[in-house]
Protein backbone atom coordinates (compact mmCIF):
# COMPACT_ATOMS: atom_id res chain seq x y z
CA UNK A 1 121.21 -8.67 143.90
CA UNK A 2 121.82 -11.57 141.11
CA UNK A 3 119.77 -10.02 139.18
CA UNK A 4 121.25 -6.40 138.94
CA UNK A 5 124.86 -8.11 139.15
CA UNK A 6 124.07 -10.37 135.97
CA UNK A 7 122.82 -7.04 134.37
CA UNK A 8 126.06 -4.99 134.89
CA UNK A 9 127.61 -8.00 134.09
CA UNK A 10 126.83 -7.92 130.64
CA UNK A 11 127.17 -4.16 130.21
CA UNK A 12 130.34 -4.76 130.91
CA UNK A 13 131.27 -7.23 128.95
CA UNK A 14 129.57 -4.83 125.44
CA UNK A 15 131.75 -2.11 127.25
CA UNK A 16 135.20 -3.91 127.37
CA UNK A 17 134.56 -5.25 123.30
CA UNK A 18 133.77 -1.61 122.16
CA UNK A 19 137.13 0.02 123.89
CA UNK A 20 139.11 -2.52 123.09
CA UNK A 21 138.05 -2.56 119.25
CA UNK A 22 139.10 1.49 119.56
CA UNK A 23 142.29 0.68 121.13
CA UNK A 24 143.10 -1.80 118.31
CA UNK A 25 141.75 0.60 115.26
CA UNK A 26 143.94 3.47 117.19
CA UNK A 27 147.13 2.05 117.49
CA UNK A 28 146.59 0.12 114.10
CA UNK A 29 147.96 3.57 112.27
CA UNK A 30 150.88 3.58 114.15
CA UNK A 31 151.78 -0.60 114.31
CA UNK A 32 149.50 -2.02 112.32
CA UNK A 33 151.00 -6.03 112.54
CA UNK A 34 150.56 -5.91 116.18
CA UNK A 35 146.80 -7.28 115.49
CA UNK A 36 147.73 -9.98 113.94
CA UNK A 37 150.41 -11.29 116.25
CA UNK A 38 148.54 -10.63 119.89
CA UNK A 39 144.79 -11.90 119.10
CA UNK A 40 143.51 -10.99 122.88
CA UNK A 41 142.14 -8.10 123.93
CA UNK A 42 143.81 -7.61 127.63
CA UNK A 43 147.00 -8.67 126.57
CA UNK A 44 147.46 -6.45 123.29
CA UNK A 45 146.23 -3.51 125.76
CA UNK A 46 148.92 -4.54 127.93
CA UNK A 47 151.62 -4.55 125.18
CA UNK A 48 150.27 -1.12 124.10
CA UNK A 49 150.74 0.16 127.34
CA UNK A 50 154.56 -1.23 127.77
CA UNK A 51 155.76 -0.35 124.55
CA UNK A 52 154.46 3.00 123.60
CA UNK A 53 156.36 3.74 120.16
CA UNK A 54 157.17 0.90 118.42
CA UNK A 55 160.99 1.53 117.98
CA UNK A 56 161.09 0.84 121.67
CA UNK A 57 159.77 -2.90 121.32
CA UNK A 58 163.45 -4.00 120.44
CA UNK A 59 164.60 -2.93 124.19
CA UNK A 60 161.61 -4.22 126.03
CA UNK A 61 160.98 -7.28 127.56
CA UNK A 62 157.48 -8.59 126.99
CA UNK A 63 157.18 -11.56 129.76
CA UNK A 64 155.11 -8.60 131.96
CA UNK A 65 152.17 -8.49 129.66
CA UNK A 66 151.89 -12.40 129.55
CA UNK A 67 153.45 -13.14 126.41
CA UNK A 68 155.64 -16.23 124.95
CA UNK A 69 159.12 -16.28 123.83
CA UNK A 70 157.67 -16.76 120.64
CA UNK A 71 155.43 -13.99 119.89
CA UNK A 72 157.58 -11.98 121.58
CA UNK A 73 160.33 -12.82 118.98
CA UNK A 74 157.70 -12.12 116.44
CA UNK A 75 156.54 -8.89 117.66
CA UNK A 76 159.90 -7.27 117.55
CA UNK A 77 161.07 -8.53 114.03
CA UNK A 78 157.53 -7.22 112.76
CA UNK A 79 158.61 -3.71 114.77
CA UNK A 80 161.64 -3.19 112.55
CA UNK A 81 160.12 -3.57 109.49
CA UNK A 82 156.91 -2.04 109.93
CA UNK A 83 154.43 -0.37 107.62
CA UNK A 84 152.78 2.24 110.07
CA UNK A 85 152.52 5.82 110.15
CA UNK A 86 154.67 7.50 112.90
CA UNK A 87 152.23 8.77 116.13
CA UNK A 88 153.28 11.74 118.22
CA UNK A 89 153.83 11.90 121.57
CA UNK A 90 150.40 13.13 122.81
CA UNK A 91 148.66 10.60 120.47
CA UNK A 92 150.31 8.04 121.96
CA UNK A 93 149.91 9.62 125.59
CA UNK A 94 145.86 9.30 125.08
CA UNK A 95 146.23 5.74 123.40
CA UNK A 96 147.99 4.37 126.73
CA UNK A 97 144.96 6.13 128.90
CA UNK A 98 142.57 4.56 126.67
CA UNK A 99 144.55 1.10 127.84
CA UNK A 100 144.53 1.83 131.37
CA UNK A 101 140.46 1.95 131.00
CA UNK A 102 140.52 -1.45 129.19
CA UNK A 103 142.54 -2.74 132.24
CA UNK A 104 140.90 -1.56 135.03
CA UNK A 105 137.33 -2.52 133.56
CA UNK A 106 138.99 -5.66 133.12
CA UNK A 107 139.77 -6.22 136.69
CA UNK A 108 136.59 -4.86 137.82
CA UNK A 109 134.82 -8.03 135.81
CA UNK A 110 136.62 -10.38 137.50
CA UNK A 111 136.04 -8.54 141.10
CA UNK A 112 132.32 -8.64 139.89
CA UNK A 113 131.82 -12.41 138.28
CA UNK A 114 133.32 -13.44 141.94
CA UNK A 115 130.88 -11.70 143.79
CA UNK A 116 128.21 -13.02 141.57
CA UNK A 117 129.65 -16.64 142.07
CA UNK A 118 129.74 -16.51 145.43
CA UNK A 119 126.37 -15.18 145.63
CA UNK A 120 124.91 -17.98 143.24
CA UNK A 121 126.47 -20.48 145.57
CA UNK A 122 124.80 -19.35 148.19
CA UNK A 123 121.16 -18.88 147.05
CA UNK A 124 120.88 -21.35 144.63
CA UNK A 125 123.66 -24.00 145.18
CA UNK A 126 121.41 -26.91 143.40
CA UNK A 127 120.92 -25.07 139.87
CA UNK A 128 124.48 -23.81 139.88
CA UNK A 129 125.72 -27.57 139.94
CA UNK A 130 123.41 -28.68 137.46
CA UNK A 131 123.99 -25.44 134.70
CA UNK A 132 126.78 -23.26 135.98
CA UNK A 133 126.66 -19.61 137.89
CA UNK A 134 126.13 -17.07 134.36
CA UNK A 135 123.30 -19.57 133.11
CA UNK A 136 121.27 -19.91 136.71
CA UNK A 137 121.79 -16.02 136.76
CA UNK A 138 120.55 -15.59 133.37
CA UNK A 139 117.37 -17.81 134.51
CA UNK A 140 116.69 -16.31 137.34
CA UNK A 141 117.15 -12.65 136.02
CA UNK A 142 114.63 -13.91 133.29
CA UNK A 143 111.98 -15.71 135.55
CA UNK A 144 112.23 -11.98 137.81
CA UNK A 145 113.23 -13.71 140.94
CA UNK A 146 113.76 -17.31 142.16
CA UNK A 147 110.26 -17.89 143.66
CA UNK A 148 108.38 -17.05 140.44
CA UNK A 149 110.86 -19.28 138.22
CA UNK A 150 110.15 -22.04 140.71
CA UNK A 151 106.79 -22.01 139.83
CA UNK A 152 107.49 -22.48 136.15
CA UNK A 153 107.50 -25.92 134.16
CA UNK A 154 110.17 -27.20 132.51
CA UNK A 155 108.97 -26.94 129.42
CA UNK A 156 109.22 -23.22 129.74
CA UNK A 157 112.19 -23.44 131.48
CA UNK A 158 113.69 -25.10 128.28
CA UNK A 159 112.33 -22.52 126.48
CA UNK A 160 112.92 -19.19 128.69
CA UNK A 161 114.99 -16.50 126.16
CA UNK A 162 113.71 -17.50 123.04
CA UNK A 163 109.91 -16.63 123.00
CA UNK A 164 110.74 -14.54 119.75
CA UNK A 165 111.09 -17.35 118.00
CA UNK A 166 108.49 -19.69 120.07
CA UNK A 167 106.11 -17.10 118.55
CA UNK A 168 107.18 -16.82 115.25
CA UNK A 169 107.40 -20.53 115.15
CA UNK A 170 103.59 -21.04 116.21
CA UNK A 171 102.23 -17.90 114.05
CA UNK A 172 104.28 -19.53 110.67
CA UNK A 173 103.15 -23.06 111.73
CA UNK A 174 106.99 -24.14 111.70
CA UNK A 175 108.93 -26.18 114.50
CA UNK A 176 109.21 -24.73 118.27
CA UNK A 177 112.91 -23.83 119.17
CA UNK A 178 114.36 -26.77 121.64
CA UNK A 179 116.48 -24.40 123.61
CA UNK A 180 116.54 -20.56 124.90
CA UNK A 181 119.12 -19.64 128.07
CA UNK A 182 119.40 -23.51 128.43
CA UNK A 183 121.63 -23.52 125.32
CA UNK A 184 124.63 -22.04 127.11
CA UNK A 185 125.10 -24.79 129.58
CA UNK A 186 127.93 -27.21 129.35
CA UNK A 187 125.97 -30.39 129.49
CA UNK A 188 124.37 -29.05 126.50
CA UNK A 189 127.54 -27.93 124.59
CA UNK A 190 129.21 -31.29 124.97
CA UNK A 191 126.41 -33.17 122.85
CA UNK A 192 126.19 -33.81 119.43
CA UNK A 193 123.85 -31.45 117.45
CA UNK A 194 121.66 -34.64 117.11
CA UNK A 195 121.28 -34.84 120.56
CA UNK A 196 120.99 -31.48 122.18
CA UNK A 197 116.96 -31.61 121.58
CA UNK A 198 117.00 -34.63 123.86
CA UNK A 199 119.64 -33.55 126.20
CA UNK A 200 118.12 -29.39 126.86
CA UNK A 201 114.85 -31.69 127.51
CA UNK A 202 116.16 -33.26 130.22
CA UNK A 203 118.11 -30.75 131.01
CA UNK A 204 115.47 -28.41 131.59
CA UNK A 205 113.47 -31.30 133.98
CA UNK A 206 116.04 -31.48 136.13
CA UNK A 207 117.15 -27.58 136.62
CA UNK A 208 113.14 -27.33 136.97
CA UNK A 209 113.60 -29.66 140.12
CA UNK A 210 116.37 -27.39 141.46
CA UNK A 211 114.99 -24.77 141.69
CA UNK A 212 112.10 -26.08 143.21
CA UNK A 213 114.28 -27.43 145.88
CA UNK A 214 116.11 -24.04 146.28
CA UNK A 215 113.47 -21.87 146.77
CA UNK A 216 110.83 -23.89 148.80
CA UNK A 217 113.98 -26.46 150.26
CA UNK A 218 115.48 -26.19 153.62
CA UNK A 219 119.01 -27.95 152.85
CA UNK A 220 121.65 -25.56 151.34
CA UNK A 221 123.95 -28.21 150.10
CA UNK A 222 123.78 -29.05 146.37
CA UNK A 223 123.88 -32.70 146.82
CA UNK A 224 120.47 -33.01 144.27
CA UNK A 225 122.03 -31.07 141.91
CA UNK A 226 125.67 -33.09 141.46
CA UNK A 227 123.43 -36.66 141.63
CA UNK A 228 121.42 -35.09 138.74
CA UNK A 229 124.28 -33.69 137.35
CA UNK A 230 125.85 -37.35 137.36
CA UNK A 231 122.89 -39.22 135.89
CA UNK A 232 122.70 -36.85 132.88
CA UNK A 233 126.80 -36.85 132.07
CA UNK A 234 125.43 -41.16 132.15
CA UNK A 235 122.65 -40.47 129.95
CA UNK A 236 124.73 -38.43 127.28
CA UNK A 237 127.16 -41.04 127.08
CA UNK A 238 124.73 -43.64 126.72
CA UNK A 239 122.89 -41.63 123.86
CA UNK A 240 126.52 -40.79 122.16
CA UNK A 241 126.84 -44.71 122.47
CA UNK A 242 123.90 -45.71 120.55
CA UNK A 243 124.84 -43.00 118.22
CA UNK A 244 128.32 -44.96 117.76
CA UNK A 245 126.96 -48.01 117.67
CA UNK A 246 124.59 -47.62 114.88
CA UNK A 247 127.54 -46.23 113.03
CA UNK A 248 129.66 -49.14 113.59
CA UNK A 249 126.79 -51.55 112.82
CA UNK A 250 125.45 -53.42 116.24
CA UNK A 251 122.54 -52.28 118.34
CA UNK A 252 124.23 -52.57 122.07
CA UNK A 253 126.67 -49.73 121.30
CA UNK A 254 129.93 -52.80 120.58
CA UNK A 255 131.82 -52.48 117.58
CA UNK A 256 131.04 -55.87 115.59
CA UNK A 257 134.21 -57.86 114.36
CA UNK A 258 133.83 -58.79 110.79
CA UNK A 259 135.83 -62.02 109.71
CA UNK A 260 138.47 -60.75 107.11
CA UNK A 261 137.90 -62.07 103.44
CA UNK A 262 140.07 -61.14 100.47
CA UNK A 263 137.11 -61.08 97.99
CA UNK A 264 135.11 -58.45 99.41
CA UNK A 265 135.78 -54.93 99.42
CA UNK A 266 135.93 -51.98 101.15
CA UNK A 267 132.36 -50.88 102.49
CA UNK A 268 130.65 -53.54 100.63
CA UNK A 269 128.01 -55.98 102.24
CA UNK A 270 127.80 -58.55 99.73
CA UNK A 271 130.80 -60.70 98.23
CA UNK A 272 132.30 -60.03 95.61
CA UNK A 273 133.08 -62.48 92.58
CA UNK A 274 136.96 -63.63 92.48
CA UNK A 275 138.95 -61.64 90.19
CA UNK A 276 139.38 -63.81 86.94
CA UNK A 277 143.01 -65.29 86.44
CA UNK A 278 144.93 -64.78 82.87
CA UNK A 279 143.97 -66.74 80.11
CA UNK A 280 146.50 -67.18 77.53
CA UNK A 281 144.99 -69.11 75.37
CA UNK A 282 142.48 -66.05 74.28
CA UNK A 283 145.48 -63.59 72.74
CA UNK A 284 145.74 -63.73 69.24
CA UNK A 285 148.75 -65.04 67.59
CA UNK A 286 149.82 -64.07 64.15
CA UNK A 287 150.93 -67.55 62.15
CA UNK A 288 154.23 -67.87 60.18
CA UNK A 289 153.84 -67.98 56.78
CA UNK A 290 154.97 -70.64 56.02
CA UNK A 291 157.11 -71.54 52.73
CA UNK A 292 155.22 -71.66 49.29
CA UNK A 293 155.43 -75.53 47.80
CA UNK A 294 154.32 -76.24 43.84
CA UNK A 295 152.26 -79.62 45.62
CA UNK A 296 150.19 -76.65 47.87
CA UNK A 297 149.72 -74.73 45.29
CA UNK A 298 148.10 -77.53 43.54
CA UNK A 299 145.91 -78.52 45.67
CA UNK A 300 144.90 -75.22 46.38
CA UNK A 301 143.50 -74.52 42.87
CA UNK A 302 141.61 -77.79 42.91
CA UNK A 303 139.97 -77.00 46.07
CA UNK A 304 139.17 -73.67 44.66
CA UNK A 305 137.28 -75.52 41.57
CA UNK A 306 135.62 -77.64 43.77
CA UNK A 307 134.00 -74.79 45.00
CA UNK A 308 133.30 -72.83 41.87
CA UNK A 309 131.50 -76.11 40.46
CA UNK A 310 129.48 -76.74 43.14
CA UNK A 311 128.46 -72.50 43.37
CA UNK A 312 127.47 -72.98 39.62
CA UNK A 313 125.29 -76.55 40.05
CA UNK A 314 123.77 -74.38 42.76
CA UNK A 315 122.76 -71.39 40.86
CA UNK A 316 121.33 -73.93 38.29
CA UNK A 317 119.08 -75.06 40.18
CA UNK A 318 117.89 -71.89 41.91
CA UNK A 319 116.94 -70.41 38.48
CA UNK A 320 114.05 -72.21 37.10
CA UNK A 321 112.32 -71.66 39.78
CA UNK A 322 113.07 -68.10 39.79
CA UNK A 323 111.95 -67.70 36.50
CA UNK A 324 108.42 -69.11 37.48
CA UNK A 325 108.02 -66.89 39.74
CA UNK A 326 108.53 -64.30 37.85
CA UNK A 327 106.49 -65.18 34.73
CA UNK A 328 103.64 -66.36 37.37
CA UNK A 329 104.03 -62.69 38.42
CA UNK A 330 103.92 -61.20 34.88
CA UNK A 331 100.73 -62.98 33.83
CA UNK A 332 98.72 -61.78 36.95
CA UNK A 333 100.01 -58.65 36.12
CA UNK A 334 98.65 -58.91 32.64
CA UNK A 335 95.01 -60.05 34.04
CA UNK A 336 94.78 -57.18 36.23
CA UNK A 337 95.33 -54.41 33.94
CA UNK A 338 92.75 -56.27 30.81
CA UNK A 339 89.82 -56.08 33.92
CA UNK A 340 90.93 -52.46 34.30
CA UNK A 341 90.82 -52.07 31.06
CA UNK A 342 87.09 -53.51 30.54
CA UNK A 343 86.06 -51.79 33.43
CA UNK A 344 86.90 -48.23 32.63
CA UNK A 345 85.19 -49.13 29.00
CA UNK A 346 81.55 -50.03 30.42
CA UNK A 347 81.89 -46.91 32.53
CA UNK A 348 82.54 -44.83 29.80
CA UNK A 349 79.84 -45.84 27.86
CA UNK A 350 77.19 -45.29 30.53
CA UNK A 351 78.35 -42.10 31.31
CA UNK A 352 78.24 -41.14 26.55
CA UNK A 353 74.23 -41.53 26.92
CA UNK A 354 73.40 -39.77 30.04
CA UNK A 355 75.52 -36.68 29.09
CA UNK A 356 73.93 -36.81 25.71
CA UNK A 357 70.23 -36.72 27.61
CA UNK A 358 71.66 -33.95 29.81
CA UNK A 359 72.76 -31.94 26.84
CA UNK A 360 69.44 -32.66 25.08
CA UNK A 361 67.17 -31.49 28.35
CA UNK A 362 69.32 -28.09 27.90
CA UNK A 363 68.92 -27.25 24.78
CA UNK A 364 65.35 -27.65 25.16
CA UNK A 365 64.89 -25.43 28.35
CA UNK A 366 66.75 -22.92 26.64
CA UNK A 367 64.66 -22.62 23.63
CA UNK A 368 61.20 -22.88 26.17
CA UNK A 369 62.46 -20.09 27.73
CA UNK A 370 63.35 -17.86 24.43
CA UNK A 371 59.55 -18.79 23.53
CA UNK A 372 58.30 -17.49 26.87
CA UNK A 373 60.10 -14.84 27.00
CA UNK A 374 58.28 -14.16 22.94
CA UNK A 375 55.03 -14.49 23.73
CA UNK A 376 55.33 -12.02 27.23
CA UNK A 377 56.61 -9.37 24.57
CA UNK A 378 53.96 -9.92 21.76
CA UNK A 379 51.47 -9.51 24.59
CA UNK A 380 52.74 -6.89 26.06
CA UNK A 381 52.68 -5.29 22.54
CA UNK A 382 48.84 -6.00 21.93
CA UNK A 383 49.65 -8.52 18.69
CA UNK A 384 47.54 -11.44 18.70
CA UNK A 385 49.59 -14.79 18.06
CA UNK A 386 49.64 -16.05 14.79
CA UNK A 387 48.25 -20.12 13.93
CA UNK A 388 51.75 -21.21 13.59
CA UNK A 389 52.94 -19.84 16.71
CA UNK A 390 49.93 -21.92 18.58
CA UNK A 391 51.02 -24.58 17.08
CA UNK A 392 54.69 -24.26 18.23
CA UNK A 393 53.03 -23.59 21.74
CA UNK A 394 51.17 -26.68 21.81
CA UNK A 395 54.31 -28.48 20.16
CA UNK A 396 56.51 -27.40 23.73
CA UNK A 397 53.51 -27.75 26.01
CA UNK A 398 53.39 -31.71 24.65
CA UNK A 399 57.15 -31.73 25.03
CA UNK A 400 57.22 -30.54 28.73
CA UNK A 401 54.32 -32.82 29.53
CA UNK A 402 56.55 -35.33 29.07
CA UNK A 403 59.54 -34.28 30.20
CA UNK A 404 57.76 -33.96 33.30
CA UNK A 405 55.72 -37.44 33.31
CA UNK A 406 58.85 -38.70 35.51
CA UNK A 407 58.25 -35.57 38.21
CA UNK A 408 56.00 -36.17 40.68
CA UNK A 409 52.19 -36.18 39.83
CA UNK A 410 50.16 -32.71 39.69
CA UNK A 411 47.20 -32.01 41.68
CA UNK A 412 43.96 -31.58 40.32
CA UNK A 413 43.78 -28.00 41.65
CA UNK A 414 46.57 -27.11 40.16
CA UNK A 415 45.45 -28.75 36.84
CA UNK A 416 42.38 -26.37 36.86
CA UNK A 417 44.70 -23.45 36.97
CA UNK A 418 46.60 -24.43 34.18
CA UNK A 419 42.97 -25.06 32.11
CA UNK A 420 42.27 -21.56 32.97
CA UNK A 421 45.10 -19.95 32.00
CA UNK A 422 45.64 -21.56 28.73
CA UNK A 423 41.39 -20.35 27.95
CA UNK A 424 43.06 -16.53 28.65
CA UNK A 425 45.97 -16.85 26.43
CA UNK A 426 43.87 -18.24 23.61
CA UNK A 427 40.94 -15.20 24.44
């Protein structure tokens, strides 16, 4: 029976919001400030229903449909000077039906949440105490019946109405939810958001109990679930205390009493430095000038010669030894570029004789090669070589042996070919 009275509970409740949302969006053509002045649902149904068109509202006295003096005052000045479209009579005859249904499925809520109250009390008196009537019939509706919730722990007790999440949770690898059903109960909703983790927890050990004792008990008082109740109102204030405690600054939940000291400031720990007092002697003054005498003046100048005498004894003596420096400086100078000098000389002269030798070794491989290339063409043309052209031959054959006496030494094969050509040229 809780469970199917929970059920139309709640279809109820989803029923009531949608008609009264249609009653509102109706009548919001015709009076469209009315919405803003009644915010509840039953009693701007109510006013609907009295008033009707909304040039009546000036006659009518609102104290039936639960209104104050105040918005009453308000809803009739906002009548007058309305922005709304005018409604005819049959619109307005289906708008005040539409009301009556809001009304009466109001009233049947109420005859229902009773019945389910008294029901709750009844069945399960220990879990009502501990989490209220729409919570325990929530649980049980969950669990399927009393029996099988019993045999629940209370970790899934704390959990019950948010496995969605439990499972999303465990297949992302992210926290577990610390509340499901549990959430709605009013030990719950008086914590702190740090401490309704620690609060469903217990929470959800002690309901667990409960219902243990209501299904399998024999008592049908709900003396466990008020003492249970009591230790966990204890328990919250005790946590809230800590909580306060560490914000105040001591660990046993007392306020600590700081001795007061004008050098430190607000919200500092550490003391501050005493502000520094005035100092006048710091400012700067500007002196008087004072009057102009021929004896100042006098001894003014002579100070000032003073000074240029001793400035020009100074520079005296500061310039000798400048001018060593500086002709010590000149003469190394002087050194340095006569050994550049000499050195750039001797390397010029090596490098006159070995170009000379290179240009001399060219000339002759030139003319060793005209020769060669001579002799291939008077032998290709069948003339025999005349004596002075031997000669010439042997004359460049001495000359490259000893060009080449620096080369490496031949071998004596390859001094046998030589022998044999030279026998074929002269053949």
């Amino acid at each position: 029976m809780i469970i199917q009275a929970i059920g139309l509970l709640d279809d109820l409740d989803k029923e009531l919001n949608t008609y009264a949302m249609r009653v509102r969006e109706w009548y919001g053509w015709h009076f469209p400030e009315l919405a803003k002045i009644v915010q509840d649902n039953i009693q701007y149904a109510k006013a609907v229903k009295l008033m009707g068109d909304r040039v009546n509202a000036v006659d009518l006295d609102f104290s039936e449909a639960f209104l104050s003096e105040e918005v009453e005052e308000e809803l009739k000045a906002a009548a007058v000077i309305s922005m709304g479209t005018e409604v005819s009579e049959l619109d307005l005859l289906n708008i005040k039906e539409l009301c009556d249904q809001v009304l009466s499925l109001s009233e049947y809520r109420a005859q229902l949440y009773d019945y389910l109250r008294s029901r709750m009390n009844t069945i399960a008196p220990n879990l009502t105490a501990l989490v209220g009537e729409l919570v325990g019939a929530r649980l049980i509706a969950h669990g399927g019946s009393l029996l099988n919730l019993s045999k629940q722990p209370s970790s899934t007790v704390q959990i019950l109405g948010a496995e969605k999440a439990l499972f999303r949770a465990l297949k992302t690898k992210h926290a577990t939810p610390k509340y499901g059903l549990i959430f709605h109960a009013s030990l719950v909703g008086q914590a702190g958001p740090k401490l309704k983790g620690k609060i469903s927890r217990s929470l959800a050990a002690k309901t667990a109990l409960a219902i243990r004792c209501d299904a399998l008990g024999d008592g049908q008082d709900n003396s466990m679930g008020l003492e249970h109740r009591a230790k966990l109102e204890t328990r919250l204030r005790v946590l809230e205390g800590r909580e306060l405690g560490h914000a105040a600054g001591s660990t046993k939940g007392k306020p600590t009493i700081e001795v007061y000291d004008k050098d430190r400031k607000k919200g500092a720990g550490a003391i501050v430095t005493a502000a520094k007092t005035y100092n006048p002697s710091s400012d700067l003054v500007l002196k008087k000038h004072s009057e102009t005498t021929p004896e100042k003046l006098a001894d003014e100048q002579e100070v000032r010669r003073k000074k240029r005498k001793h400035e020009e004894v100074t520079i005296a003596e500061e310039t000798p030894t400048e001018e060593r420096a500086d002709d010590d400086g000149e003469k190394k100078r002087k050194k340095k570029k006569k050994v550049g000098a000499e050195s750039t000389e001797l390397e010029d002269k090596k490098q006159i004789p070995t170009l000379e030798v290179d240009e001399g070794k060219k000339k002759k491989k030139k003319k060793a090669e005209s020769e060669n290339q001579e002799r291939i063409a008077e032998e290709a043309a069948g003339e025999e070589p005349s004596k002075k052209e031997k000669k010439k031959r042997k004359q460049t054959e001495d000359e490259e042996g000893l060009d080449h006496k620096d080369q490496e030494p031949e071998t004596a094969s390859k001094k046998k070919d030589k022998k044999k050509k030279e026998k074929k040229r002269s053949d």
